[in-house]
N, C-alpha and C. Protein backbone atom coordinates (compact mmCIF):
# COMPACT_ATOMS: atom_id res chain seq x y z
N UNK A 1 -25.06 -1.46 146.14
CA UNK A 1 -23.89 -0.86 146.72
C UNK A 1 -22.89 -0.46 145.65
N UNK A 2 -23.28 -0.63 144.11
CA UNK A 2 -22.21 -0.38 143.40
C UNK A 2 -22.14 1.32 143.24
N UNK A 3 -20.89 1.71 142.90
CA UNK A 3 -21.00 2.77 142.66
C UNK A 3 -20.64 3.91 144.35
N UNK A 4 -20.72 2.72 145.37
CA UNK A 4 -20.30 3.20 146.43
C UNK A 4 -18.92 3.47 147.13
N UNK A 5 -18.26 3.94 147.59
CA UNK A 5 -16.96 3.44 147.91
C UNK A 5 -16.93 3.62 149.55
N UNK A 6 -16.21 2.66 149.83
CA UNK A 6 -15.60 2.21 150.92
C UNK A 6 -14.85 3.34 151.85
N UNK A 7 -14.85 3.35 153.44
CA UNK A 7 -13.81 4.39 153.61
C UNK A 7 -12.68 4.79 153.42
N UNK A 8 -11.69 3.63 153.48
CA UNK A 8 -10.51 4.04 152.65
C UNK A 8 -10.37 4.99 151.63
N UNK A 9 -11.05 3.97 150.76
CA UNK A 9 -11.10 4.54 149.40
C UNK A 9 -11.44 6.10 149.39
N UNK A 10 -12.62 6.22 150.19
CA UNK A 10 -12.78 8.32 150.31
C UNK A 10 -12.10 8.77 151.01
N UNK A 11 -11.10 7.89 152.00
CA UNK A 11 -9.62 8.83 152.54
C UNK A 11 -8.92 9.19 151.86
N UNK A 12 -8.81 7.89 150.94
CA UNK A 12 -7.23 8.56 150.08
C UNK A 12 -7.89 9.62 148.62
N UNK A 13 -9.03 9.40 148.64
CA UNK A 13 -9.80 10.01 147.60
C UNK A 13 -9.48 11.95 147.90
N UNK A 14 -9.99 12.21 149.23
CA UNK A 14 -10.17 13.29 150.11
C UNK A 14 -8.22 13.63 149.98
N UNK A 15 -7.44 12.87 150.37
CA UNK A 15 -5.99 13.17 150.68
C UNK A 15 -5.68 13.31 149.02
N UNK A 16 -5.87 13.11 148.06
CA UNK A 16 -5.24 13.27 146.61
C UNK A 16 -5.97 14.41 145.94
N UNK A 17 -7.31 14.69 146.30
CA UNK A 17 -8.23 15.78 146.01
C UNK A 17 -7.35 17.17 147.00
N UNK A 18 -7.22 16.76 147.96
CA UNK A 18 -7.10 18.13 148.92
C UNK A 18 -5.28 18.49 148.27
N UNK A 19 -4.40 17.72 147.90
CA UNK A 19 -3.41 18.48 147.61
C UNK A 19 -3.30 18.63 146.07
N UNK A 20 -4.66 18.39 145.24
CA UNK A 20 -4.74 19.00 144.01
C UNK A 20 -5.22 20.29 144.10
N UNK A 21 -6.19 20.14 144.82
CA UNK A 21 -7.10 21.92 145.09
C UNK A 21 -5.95 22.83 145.50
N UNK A 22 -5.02 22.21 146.18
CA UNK A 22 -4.51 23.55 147.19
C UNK A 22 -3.51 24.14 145.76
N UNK A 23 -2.51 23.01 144.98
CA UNK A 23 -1.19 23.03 144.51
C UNK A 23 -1.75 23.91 143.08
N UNK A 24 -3.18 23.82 142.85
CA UNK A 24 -3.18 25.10 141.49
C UNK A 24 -3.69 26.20 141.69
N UNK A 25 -3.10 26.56 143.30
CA UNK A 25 -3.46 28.04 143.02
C UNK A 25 -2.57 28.85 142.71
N UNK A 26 -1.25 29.18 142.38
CA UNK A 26 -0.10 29.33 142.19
C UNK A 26 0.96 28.85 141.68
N UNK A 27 1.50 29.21 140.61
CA UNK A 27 3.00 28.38 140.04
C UNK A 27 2.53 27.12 139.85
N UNK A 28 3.71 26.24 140.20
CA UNK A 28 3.48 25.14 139.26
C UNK A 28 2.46 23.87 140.22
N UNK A 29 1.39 23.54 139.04
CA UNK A 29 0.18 23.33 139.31
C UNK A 29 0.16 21.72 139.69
N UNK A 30 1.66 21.58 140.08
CA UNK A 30 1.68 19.98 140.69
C UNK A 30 2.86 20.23 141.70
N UNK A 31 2.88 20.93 142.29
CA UNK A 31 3.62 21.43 144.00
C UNK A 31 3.20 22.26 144.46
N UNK A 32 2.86 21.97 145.90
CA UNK A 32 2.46 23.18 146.50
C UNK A 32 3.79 23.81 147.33
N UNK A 33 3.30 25.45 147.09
CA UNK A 33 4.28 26.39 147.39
C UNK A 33 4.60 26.95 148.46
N UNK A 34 5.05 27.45 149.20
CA UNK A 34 5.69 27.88 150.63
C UNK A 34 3.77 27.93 151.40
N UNK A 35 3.28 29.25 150.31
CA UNK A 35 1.87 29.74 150.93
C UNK A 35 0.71 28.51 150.58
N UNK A 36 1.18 27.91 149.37
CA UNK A 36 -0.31 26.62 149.43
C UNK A 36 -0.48 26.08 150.34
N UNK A 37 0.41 25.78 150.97
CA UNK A 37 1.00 24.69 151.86
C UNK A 37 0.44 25.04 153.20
N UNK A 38 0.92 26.77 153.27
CA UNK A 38 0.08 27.44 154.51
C UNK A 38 -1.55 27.41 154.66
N UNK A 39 -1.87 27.61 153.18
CA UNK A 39 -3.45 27.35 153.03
C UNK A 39 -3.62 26.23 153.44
N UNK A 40 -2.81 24.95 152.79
CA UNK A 40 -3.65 23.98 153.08
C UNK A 40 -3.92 23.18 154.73
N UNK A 41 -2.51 23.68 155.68
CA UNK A 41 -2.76 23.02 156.72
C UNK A 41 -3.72 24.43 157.42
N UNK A 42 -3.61 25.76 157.00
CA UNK A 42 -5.01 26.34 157.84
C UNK A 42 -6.41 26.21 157.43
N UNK A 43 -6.99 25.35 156.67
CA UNK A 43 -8.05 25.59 155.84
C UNK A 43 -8.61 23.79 156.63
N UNK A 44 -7.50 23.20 155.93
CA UNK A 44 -7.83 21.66 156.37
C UNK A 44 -7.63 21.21 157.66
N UNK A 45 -6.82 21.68 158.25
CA UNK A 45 -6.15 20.88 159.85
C UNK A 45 -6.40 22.30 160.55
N UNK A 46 -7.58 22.94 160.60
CA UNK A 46 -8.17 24.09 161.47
C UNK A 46 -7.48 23.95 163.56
N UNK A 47 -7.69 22.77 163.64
CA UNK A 47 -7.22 22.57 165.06
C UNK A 47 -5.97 22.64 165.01
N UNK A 48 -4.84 22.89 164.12
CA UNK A 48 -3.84 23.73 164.45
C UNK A 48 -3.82 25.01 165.35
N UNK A 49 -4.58 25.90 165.12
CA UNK A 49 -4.93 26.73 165.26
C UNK A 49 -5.21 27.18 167.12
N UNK A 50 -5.15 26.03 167.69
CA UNK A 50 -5.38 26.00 169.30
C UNK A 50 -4.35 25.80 169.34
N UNK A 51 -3.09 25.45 169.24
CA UNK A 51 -1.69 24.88 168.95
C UNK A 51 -1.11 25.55 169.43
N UNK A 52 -0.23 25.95 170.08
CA UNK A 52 1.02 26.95 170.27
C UNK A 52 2.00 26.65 169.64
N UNK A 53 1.90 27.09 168.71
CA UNK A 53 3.19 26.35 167.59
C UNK A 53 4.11 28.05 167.22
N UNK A 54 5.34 27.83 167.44
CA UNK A 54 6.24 28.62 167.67
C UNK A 54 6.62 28.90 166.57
N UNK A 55 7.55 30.69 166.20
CA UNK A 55 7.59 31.32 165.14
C UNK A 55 8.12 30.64 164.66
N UNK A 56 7.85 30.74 162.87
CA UNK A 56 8.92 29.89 162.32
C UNK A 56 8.76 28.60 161.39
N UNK A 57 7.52 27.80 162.13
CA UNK A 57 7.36 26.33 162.38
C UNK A 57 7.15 26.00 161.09
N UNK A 58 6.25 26.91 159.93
CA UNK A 58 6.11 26.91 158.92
C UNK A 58 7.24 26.68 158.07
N UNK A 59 7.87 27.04 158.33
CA UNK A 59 9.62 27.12 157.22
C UNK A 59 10.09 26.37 157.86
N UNK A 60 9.68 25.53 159.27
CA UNK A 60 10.84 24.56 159.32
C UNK A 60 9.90 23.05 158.94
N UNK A 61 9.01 23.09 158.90
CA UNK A 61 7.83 22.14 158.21
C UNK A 61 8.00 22.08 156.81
N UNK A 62 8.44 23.48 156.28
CA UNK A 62 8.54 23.41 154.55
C UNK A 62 10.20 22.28 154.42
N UNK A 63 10.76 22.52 154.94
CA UNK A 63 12.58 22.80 155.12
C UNK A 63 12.29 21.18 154.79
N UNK A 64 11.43 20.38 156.01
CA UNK A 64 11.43 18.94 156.44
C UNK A 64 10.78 17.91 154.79
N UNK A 65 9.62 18.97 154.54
CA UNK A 65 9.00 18.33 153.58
C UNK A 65 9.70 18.39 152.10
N UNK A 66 10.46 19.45 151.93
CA UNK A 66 11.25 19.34 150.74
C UNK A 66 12.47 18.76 150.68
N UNK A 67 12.10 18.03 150.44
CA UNK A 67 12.98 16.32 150.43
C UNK A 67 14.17 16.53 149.65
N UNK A 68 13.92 17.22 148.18
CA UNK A 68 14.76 17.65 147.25
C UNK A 68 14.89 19.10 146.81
N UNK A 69 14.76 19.66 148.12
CA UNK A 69 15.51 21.31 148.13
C UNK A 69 14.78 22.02 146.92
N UNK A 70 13.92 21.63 146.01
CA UNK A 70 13.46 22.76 145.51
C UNK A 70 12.52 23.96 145.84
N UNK A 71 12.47 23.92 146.98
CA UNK A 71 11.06 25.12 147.58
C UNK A 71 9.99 24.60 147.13
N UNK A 72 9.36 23.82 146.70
CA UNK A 72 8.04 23.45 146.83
C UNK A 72 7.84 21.90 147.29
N UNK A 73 6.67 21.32 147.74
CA UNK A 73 6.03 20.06 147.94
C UNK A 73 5.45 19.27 147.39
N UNK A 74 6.36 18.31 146.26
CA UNK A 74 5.29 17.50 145.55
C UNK A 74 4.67 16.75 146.31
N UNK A 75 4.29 15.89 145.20
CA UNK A 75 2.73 14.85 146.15
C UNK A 75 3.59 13.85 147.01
N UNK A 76 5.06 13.38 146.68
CA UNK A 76 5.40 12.51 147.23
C UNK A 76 6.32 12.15 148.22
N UNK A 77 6.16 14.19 148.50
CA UNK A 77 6.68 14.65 149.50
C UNK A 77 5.60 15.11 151.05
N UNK A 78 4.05 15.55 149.98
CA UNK A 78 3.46 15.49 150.66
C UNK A 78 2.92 14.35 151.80
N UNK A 79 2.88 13.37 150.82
CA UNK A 79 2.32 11.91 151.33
C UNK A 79 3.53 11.59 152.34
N UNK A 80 4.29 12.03 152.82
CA UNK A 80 5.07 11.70 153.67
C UNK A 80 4.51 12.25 154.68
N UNK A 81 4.28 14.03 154.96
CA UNK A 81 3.35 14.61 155.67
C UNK A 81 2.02 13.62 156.59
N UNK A 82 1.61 13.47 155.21
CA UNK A 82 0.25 12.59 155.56
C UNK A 82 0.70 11.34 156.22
N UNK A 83 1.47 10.37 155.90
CA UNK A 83 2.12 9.28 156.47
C UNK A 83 2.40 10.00 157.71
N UNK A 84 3.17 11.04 158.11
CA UNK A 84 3.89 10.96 159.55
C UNK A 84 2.30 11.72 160.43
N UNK A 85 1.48 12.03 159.95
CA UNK A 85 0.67 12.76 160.70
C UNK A 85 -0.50 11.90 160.69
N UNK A 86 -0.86 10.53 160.06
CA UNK A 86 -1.66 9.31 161.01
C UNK A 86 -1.19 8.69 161.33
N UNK A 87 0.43 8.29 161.63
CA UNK A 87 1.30 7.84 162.74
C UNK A 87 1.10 8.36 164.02
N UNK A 88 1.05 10.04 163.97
CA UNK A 88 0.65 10.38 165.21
C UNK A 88 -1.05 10.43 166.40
N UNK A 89 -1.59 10.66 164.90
CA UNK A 89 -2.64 10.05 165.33
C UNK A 89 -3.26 9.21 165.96
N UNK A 90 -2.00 8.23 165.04
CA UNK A 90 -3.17 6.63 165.54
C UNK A 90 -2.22 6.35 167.02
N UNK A 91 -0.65 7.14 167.14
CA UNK A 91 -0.47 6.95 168.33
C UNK A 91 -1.05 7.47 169.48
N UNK A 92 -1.87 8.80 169.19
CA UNK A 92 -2.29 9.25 169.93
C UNK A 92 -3.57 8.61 170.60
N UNK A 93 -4.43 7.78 169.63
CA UNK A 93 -5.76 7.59 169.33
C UNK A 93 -5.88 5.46 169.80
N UNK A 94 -4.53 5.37 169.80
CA UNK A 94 -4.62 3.85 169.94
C UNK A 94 -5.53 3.38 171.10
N UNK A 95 -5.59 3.66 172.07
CA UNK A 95 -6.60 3.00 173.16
C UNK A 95 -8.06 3.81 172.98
N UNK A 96 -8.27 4.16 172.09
CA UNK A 96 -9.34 4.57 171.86
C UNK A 96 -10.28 3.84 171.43
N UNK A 97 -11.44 3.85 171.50
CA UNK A 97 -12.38 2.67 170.71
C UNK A 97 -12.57 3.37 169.30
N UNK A 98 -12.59 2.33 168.41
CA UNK A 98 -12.27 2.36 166.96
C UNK A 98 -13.48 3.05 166.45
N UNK A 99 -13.57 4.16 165.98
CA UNK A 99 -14.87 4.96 165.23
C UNK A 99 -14.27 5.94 165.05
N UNK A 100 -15.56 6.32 163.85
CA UNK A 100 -14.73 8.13 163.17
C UNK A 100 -14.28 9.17 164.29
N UNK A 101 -13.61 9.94 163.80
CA UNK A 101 -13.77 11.14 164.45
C UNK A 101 -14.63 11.68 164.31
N UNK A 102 -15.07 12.94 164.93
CA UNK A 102 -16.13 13.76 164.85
C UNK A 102 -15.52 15.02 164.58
N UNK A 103 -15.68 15.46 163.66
CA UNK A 103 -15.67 17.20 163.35
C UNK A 103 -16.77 17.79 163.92
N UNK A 104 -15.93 18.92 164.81
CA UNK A 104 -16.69 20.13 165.45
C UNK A 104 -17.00 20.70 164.88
């Protein structure tokens, strides 16, 4: 089993990988930018996309996540993202019986 890792470990592996990929495609290569940001929740969180999420929501999602007003999202702004969005999850998901999700 060595050499294996645990699930955790490939969550947070997957969550520190996915906002490195997104944050060097543009400018500065440790924040992601108004549009990374757009990439990254349409690319990664696809079930947005059934959502009726109202004009705007993007800039007021950026507005929330930039903690310190500079127009972009560091990581430790991101990880707040990520923090408030398996809060909702797991509120959503609590009487659920405990197993992965399934990607469609």
């Amino acid at each position: 089993m060595e050499g294996m890792f645990n699930n955790l470990e490939q969550a947070l592996g997957v969550v520190v990988c996915t906002f490195q990929r997104y944050c060097q495609k543009e400018g500065n290569r440790h924040t992601l930018s108004r549009g990374e940001l757009r990439d990254l929740l349409k690319m990664e969180l696809p079930s947005l996309k059934s959502l009726k999420i109202k004009e705007g929501a993007l800039e007021e999602l950026m507005a929330l996540l930039d903690s310190n007003k500079d127009g972009q999202v560091d990581f430790e702004e991101y990880i707040r993202f990520v923090s408030s969005a398996c809060t909702f999850f797991h509120d959503f998901f609590k009487d659920s019986p405990a197993v992965h999700p399934r990607v469609q």
